[in-house]
PDB file of N, CA and C in Angstrom:
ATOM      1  N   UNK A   1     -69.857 -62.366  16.548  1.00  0.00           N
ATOM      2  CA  UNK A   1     -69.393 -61.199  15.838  1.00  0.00           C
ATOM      3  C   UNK A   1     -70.148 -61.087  14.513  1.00  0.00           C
ATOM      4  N   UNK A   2     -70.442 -59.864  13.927  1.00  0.00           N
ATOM      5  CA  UNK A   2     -71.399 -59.625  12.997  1.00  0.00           C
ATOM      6  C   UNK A   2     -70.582 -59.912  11.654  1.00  0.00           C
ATOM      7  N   UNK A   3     -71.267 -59.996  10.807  1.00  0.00           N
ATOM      8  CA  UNK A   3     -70.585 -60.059   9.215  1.00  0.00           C
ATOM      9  C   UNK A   3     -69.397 -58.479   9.054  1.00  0.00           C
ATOM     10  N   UNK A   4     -68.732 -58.587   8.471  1.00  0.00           N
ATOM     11  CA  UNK A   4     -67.923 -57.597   8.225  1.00  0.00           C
ATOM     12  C   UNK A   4     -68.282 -56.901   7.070  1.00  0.00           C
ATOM     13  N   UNK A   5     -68.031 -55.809   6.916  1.00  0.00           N
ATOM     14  CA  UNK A   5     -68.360 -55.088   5.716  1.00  0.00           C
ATOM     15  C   UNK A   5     -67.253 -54.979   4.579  1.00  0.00           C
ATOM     16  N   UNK A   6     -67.355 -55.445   3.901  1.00  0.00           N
ATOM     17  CA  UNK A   6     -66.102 -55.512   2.374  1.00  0.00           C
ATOM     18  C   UNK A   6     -66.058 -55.045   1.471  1.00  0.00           C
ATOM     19  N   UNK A   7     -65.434 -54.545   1.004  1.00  0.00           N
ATOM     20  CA  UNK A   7     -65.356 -53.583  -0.422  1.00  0.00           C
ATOM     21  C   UNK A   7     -64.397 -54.762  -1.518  1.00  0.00           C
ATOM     22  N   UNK A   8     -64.923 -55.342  -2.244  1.00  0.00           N
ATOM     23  CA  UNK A   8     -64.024 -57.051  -2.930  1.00  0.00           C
ATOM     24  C   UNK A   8     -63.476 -55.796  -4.484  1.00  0.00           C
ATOM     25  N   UNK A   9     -62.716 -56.119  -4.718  1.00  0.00           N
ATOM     26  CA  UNK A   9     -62.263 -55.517  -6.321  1.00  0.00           C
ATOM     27  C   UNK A   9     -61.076 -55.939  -6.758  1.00  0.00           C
ATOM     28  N   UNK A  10     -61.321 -56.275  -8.201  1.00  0.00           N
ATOM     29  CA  UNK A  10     -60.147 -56.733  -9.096  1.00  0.00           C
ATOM     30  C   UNK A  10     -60.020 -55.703 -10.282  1.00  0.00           C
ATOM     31  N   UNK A  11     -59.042 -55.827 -10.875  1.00  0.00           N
ATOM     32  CA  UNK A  11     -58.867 -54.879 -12.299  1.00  0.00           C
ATOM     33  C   UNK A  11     -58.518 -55.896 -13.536  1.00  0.00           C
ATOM     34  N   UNK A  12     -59.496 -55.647 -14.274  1.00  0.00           N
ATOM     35  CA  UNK A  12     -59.560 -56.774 -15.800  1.00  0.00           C
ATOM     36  C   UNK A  12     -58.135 -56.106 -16.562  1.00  0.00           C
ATOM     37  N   UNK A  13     -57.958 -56.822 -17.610  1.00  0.00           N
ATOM     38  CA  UNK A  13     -57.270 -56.971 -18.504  1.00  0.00           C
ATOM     39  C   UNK A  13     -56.831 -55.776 -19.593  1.00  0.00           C
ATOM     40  N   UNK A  14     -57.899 -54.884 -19.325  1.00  0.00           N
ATOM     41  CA  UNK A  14     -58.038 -53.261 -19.799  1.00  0.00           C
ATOM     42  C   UNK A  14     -57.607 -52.636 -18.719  1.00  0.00           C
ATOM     43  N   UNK A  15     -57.195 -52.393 -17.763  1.00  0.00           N
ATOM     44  CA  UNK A  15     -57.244 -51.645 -16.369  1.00  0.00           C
ATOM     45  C   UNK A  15     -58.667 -51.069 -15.867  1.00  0.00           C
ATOM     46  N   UNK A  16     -59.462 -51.630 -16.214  1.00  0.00           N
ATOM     47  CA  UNK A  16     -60.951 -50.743 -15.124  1.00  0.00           C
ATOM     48  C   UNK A  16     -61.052 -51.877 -13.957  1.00  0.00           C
ATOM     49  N   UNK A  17     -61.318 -50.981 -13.163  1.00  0.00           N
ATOM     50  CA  UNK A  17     -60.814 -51.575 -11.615  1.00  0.00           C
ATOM     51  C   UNK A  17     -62.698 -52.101 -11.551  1.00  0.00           C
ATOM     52  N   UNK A  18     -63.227 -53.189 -11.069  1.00  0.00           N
ATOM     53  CA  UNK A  18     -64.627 -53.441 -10.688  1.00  0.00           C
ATOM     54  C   UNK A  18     -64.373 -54.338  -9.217  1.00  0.00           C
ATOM     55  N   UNK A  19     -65.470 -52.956  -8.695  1.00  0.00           N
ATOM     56  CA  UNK A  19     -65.779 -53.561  -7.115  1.00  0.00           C
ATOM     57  C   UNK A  19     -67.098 -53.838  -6.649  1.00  0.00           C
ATOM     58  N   UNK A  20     -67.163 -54.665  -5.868  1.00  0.00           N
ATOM     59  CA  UNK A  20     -68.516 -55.024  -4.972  1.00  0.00           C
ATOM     60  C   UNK A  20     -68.133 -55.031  -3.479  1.00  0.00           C
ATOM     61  N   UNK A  21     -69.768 -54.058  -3.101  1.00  0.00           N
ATOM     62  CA  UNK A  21     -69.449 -54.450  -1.548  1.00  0.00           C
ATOM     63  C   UNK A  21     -70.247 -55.285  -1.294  1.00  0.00           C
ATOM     64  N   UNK A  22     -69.777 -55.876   0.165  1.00  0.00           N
ATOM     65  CA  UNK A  22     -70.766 -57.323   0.694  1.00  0.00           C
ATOM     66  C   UNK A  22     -70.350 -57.281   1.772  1.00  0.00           C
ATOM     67  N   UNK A  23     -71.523 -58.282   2.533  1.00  0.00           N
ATOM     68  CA  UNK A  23     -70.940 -58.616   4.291  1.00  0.00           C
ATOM     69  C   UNK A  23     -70.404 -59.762   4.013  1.00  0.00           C
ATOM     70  N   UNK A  24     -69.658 -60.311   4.989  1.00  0.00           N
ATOM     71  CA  UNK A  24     -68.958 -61.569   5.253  1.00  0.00           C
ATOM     72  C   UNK A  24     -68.571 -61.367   6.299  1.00  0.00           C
ATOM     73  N   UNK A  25     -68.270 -63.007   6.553  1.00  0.00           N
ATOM     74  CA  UNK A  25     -67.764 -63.732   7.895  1.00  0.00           C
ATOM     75  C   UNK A  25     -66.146 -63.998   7.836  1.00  0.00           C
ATOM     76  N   UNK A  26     -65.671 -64.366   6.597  1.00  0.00           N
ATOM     77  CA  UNK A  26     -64.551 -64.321   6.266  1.00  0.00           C
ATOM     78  C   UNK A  26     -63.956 -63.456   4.948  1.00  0.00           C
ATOM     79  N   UNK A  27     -62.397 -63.936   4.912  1.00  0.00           N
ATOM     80  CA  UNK A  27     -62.020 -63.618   3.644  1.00  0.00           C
ATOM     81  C   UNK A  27     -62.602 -64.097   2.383  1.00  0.00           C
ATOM     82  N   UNK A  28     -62.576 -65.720   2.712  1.00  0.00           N
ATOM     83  CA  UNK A  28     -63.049 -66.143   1.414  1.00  0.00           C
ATOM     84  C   UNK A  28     -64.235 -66.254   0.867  1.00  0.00           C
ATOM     85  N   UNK A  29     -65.446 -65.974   1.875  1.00  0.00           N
ATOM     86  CA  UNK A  29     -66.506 -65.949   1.985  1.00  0.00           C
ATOM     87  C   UNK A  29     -67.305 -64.406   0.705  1.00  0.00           C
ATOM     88  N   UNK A  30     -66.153 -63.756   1.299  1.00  0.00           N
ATOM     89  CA  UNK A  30     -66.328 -62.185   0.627  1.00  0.00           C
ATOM     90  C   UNK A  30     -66.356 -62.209  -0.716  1.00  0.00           C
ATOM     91  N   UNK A  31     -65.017 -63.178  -1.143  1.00  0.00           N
ATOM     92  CA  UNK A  31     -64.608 -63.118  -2.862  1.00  0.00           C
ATOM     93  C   UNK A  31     -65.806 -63.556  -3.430  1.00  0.00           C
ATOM     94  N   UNK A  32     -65.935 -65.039  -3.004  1.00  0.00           N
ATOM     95  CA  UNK A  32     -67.412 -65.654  -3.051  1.00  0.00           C
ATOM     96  C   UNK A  32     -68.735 -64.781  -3.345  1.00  0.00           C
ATOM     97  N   UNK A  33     -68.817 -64.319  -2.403  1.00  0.00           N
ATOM     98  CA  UNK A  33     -69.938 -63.291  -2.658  1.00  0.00           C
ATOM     99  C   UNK A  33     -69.750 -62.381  -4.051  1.00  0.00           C
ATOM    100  N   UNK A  34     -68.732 -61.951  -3.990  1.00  0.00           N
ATOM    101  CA  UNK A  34     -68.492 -60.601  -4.528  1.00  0.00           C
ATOM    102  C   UNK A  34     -68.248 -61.210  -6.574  1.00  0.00           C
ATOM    103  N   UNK A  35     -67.559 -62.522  -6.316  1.00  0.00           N
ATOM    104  CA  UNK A  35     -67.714 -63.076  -7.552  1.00  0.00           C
ATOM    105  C   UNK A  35     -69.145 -63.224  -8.045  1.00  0.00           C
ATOM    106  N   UNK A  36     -70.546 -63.793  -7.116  1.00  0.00           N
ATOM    107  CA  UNK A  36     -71.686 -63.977  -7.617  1.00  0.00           C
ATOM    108  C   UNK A  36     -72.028 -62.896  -7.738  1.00  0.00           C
ATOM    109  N   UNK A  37     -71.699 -61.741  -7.643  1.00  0.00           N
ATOM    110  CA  UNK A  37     -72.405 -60.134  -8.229  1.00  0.00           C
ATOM    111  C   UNK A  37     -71.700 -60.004  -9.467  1.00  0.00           C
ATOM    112  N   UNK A  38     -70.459 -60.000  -9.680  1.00  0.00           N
ATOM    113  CA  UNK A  38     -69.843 -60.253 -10.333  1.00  0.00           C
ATOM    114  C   UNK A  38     -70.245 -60.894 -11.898  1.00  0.00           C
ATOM    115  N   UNK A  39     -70.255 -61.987 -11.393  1.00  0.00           N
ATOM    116  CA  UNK A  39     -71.096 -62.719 -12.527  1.00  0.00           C
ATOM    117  C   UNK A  39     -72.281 -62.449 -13.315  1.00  0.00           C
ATOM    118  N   UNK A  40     -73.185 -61.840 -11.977  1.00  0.00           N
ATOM    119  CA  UNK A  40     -74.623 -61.314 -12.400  1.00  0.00           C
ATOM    120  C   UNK A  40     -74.318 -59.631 -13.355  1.00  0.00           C
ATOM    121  N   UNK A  41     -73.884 -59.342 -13.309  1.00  0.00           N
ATOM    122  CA  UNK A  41     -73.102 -57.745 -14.353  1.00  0.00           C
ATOM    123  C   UNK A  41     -72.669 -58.322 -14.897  1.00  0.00           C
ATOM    124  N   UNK A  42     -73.475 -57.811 -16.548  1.00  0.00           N
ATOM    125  CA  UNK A  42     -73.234 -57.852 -17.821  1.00  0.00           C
ATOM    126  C   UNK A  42     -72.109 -57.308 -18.121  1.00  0.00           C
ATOM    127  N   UNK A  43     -71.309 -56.007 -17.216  1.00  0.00           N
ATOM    128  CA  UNK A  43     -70.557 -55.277 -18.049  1.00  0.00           C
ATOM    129  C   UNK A  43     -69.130 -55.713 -17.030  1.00  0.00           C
ATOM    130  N   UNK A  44     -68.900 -57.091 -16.484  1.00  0.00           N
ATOM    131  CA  UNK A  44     -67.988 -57.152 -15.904  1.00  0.00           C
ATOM    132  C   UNK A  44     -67.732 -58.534 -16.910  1.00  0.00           C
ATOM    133  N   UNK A  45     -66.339 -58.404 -17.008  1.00  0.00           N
ATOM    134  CA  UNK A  45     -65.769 -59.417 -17.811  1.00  0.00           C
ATOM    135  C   UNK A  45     -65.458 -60.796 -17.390  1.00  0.00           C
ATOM    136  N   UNK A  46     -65.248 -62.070 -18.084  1.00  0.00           N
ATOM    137  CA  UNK A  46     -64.935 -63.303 -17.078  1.00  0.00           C
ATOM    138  C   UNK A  46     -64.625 -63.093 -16.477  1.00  0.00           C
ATOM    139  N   UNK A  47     -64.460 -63.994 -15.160  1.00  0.00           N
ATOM    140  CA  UNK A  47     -63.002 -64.274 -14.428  1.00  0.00           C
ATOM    141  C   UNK A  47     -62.318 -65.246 -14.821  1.00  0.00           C
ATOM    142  N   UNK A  48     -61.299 -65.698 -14.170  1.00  0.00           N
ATOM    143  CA  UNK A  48     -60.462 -67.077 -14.297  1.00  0.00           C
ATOM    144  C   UNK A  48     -60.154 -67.235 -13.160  1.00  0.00           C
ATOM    145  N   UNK A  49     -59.438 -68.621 -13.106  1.00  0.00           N
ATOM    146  CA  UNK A  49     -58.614 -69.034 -11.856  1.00  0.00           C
ATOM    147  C   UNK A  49     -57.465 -67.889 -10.978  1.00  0.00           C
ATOM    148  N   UNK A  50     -56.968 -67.005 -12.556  1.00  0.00           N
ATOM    149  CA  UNK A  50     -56.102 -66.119 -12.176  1.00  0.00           C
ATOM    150  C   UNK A  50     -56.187 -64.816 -11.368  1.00  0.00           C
ATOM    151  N   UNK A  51     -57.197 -64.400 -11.755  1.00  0.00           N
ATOM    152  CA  UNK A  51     -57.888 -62.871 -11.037  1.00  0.00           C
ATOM    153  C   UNK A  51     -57.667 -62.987  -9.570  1.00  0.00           C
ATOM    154  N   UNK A  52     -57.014 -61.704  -9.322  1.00  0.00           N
ATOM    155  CA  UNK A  52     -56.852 -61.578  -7.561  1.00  0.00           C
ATOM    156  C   UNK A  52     -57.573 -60.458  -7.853  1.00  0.00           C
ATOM    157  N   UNK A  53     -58.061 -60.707  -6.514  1.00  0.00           N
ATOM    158  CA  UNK A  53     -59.094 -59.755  -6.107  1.00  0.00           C
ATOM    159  C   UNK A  53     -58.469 -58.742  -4.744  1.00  0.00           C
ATOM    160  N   UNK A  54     -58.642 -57.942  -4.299  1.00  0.00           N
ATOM    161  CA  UNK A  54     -58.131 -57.201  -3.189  1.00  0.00           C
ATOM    162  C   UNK A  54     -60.125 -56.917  -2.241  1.00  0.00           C
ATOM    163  N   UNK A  55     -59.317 -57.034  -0.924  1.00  0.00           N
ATOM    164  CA  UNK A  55     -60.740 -57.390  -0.161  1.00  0.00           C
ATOM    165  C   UNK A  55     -60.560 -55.771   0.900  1.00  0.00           C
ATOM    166  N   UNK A  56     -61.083 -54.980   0.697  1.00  0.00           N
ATOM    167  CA  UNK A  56     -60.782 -54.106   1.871  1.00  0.00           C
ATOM    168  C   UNK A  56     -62.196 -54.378   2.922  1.00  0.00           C
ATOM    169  N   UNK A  57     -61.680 -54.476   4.331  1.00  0.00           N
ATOM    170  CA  UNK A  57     -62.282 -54.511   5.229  1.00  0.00           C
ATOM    171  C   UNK A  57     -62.473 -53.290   6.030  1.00  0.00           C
ATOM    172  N   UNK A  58     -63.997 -53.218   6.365  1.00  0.00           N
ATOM    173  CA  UNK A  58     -64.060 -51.441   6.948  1.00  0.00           C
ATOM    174  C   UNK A  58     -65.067 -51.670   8.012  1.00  0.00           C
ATOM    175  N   UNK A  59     -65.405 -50.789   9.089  1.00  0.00           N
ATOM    176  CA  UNK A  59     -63.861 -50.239   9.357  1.00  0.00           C
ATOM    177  C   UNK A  59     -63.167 -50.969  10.216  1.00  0.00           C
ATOM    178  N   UNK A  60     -61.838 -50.758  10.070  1.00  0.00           N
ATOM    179  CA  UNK A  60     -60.519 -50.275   9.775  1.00  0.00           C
ATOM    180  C   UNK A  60     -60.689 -50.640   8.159  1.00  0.00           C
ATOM    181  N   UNK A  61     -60.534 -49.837   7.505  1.00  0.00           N
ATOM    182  CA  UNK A  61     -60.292 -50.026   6.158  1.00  0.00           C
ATOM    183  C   UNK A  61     -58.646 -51.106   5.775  1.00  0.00           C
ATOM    184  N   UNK A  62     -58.784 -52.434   5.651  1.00  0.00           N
ATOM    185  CA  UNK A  62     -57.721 -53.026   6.173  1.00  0.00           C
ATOM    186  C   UNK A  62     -57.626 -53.789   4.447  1.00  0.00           C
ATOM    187  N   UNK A  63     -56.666 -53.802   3.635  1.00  0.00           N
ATOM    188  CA  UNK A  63     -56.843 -54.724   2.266  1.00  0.00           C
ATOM    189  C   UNK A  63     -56.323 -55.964   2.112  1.00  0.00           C
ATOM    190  N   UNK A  64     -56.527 -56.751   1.913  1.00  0.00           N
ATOM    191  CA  UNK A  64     -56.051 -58.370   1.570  1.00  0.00           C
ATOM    192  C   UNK A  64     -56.125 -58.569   0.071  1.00  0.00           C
ATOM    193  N   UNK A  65     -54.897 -58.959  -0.548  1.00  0.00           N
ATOM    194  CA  UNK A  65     -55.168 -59.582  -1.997  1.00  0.00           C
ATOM    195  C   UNK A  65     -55.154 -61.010  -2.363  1.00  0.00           C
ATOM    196  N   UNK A  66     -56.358 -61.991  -3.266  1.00  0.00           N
ATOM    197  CA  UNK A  66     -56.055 -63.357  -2.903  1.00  0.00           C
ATOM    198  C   UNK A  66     -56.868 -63.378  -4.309  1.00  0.00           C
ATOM    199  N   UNK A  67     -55.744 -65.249  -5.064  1.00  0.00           N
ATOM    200  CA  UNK A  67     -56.734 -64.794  -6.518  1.00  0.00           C
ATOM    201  C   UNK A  67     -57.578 -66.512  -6.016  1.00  0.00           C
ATOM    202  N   UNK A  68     -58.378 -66.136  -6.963  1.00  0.00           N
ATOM    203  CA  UNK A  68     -59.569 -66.756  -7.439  1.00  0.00           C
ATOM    204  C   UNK A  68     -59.350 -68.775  -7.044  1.00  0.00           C
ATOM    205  N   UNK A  69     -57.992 -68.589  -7.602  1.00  0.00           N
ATOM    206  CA  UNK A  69     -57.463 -70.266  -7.766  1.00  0.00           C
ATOM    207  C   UNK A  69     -57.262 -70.695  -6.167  1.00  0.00           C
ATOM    208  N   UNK A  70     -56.934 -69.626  -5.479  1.00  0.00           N
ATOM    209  CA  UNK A  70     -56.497 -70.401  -3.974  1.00  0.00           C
ATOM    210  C   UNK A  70     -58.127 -70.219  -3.180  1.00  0.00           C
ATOM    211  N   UNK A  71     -59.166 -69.802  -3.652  1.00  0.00           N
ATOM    212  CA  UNK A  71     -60.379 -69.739  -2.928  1.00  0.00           C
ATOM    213  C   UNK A  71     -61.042 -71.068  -3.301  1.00  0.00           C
ATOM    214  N   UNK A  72     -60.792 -71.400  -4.548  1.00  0.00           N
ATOM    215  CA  UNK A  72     -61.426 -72.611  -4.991  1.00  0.00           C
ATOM    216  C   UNK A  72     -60.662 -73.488  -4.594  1.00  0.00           C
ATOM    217  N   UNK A  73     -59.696 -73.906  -4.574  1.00  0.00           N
ATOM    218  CA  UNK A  73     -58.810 -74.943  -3.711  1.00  0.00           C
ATOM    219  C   UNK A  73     -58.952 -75.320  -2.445  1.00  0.00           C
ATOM    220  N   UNK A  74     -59.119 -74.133  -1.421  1.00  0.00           N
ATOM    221  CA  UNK A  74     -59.592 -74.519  -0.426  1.00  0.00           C
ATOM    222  C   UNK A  74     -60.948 -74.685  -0.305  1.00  0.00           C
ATOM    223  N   UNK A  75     -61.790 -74.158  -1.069  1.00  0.00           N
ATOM    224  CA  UNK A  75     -63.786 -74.675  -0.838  1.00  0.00           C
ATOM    225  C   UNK A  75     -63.558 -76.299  -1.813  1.00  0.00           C
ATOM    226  N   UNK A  76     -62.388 -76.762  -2.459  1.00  0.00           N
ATOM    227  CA  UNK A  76     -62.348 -78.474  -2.793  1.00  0.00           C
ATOM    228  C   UNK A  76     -61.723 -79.279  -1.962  1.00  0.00           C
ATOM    229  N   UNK A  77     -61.529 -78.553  -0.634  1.00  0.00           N
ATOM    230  CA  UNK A  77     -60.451 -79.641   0.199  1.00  0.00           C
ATOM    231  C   UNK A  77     -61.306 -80.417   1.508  1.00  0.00           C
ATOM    232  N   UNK A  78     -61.211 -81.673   0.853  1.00  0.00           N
ATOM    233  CA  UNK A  78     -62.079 -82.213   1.576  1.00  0.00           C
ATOM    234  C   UNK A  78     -61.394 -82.622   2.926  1.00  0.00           C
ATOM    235  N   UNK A  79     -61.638 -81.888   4.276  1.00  0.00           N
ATOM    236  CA  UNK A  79     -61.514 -82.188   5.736  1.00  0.00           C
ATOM    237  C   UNK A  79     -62.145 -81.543   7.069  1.00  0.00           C
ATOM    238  N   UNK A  80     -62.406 -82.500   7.687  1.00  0.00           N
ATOM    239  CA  UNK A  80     -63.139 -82.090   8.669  1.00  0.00           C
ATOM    240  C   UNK A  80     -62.398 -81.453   9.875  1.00  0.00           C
ATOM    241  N   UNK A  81     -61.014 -81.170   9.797  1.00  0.00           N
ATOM    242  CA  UNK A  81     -60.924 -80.387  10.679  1.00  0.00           C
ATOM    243  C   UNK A  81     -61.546 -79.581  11.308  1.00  0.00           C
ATOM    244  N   UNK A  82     -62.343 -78.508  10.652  1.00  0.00           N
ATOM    245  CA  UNK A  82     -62.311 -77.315  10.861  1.00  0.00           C
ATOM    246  C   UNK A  82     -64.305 -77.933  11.603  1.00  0.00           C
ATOM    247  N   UNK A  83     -64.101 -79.033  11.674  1.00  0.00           N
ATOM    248  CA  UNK A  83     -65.396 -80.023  12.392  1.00  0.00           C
ATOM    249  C   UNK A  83     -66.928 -79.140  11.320  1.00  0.00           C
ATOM    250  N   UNK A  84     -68.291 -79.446  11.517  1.00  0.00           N
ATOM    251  CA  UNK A  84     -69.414 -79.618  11.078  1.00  0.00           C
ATOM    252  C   UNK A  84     -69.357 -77.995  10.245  1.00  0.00           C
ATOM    253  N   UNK A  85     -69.132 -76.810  10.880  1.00  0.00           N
ATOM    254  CA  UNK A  85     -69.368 -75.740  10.457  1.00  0.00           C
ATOM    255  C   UNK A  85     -68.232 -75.325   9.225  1.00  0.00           C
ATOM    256  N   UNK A  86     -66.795 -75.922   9.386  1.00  0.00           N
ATOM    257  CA  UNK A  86     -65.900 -75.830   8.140  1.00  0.00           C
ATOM    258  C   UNK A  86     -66.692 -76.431   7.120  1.00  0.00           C
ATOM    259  N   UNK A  87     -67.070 -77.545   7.429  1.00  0.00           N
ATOM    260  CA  UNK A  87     -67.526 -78.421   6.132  1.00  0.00           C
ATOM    261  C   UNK A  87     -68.779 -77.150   5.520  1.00  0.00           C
ATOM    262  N   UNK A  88     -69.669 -76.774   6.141  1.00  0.00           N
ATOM    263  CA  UNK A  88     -70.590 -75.903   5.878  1.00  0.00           C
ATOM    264  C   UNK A  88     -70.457 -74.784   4.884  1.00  0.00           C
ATOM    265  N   UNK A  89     -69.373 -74.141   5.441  1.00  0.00           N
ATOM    266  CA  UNK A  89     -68.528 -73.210   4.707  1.00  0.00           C
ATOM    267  C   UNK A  89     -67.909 -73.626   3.488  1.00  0.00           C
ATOM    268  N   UNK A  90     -67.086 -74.742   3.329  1.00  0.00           N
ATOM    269  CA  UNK A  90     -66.829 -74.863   2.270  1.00  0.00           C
ATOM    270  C   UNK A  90     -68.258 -75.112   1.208  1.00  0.00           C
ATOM    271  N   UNK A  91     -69.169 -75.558   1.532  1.00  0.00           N
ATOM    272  CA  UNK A  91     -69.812 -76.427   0.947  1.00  0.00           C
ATOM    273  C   UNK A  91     -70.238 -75.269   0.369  1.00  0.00           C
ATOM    274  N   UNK A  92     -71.051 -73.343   1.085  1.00  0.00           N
ATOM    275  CA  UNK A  92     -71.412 -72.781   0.724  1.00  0.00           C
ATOM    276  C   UNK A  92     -70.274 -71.797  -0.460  1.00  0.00           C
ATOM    277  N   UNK A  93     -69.299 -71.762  -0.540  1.00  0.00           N
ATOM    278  CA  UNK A  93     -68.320 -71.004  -0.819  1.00  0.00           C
ATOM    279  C   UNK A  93     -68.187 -72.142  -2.591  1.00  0.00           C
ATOM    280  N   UNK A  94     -68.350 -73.564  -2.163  1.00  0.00           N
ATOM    281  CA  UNK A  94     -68.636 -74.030  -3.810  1.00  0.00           C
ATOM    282  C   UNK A  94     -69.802 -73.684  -4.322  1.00  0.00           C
ATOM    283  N   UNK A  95     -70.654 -73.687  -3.529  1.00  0.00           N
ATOM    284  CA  UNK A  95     -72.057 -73.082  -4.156  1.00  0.00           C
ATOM    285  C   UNK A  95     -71.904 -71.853  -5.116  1.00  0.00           C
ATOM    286  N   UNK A  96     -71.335 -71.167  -4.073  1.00  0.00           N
ATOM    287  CA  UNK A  96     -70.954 -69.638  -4.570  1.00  0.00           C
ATOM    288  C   UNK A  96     -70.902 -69.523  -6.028  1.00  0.00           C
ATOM    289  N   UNK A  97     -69.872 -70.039  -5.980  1.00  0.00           N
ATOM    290  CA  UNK A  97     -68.268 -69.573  -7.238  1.00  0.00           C
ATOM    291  C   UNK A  97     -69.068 -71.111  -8.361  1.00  0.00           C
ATOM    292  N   UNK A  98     -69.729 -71.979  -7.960  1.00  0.00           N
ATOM    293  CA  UNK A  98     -70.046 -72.520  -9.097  1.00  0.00           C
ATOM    294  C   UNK A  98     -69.277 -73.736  -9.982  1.00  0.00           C
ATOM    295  N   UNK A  99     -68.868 -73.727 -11.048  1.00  0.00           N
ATOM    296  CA  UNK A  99     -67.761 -74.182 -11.622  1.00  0.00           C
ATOM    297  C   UNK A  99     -66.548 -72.991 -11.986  1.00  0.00           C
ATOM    298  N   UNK A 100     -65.419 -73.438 -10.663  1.00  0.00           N
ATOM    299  CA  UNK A 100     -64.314 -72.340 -11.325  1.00  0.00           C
ATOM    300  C   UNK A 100     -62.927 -73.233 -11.946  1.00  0.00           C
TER     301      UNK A 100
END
């Protein structure tokens, strides 16, 4: 199945709503992404652990809200359940986001 198309957006501390679109494979994959654009814009403000982000998925234009602290929690949980390709994922999803 192909990457999904995402529309990622949070609203800062002023109310201006800032969004990025991106492909992804998952949910958390998306924030990930959408945080490293994020970061790269000057005119978007920190984040924190706290920031939820809302993920709309299209199409079906479908929204998920998830903050920042539960994406990094799970890209620090070290188990192989999810066998060779979980580990992968997490590994890329810390890449991502960096130090959060």
């Amino acid at each position: 199945m192909p990457p999904a198309r995402c529309a990622v957006s949070f609203t800062d501390l002023e109310g201006v709503v800032h969004e990025a679109r991106v492909h992804a494979d998952t949910l958390y994959e998306a924030v990930a992404l959408a945080v490293a654009d994020f970061r790269r814009d000057k005119l978007v403000p920190q984040l924190d652990s706290s920031t939820e982000f809302t993920v709309a998925v299209q199409p079906p234009r479908i929204e998920h809200r998830i903050r920042l602290s539960q994406i990094a929690k799970w890209a620090q949980t070290n188990t192989t359940r999810e066998g060779p390709a979980g580990i992968t994922k997490r590994h890329r999803i810390r890449t991502l986001l960096g130090n959060v």
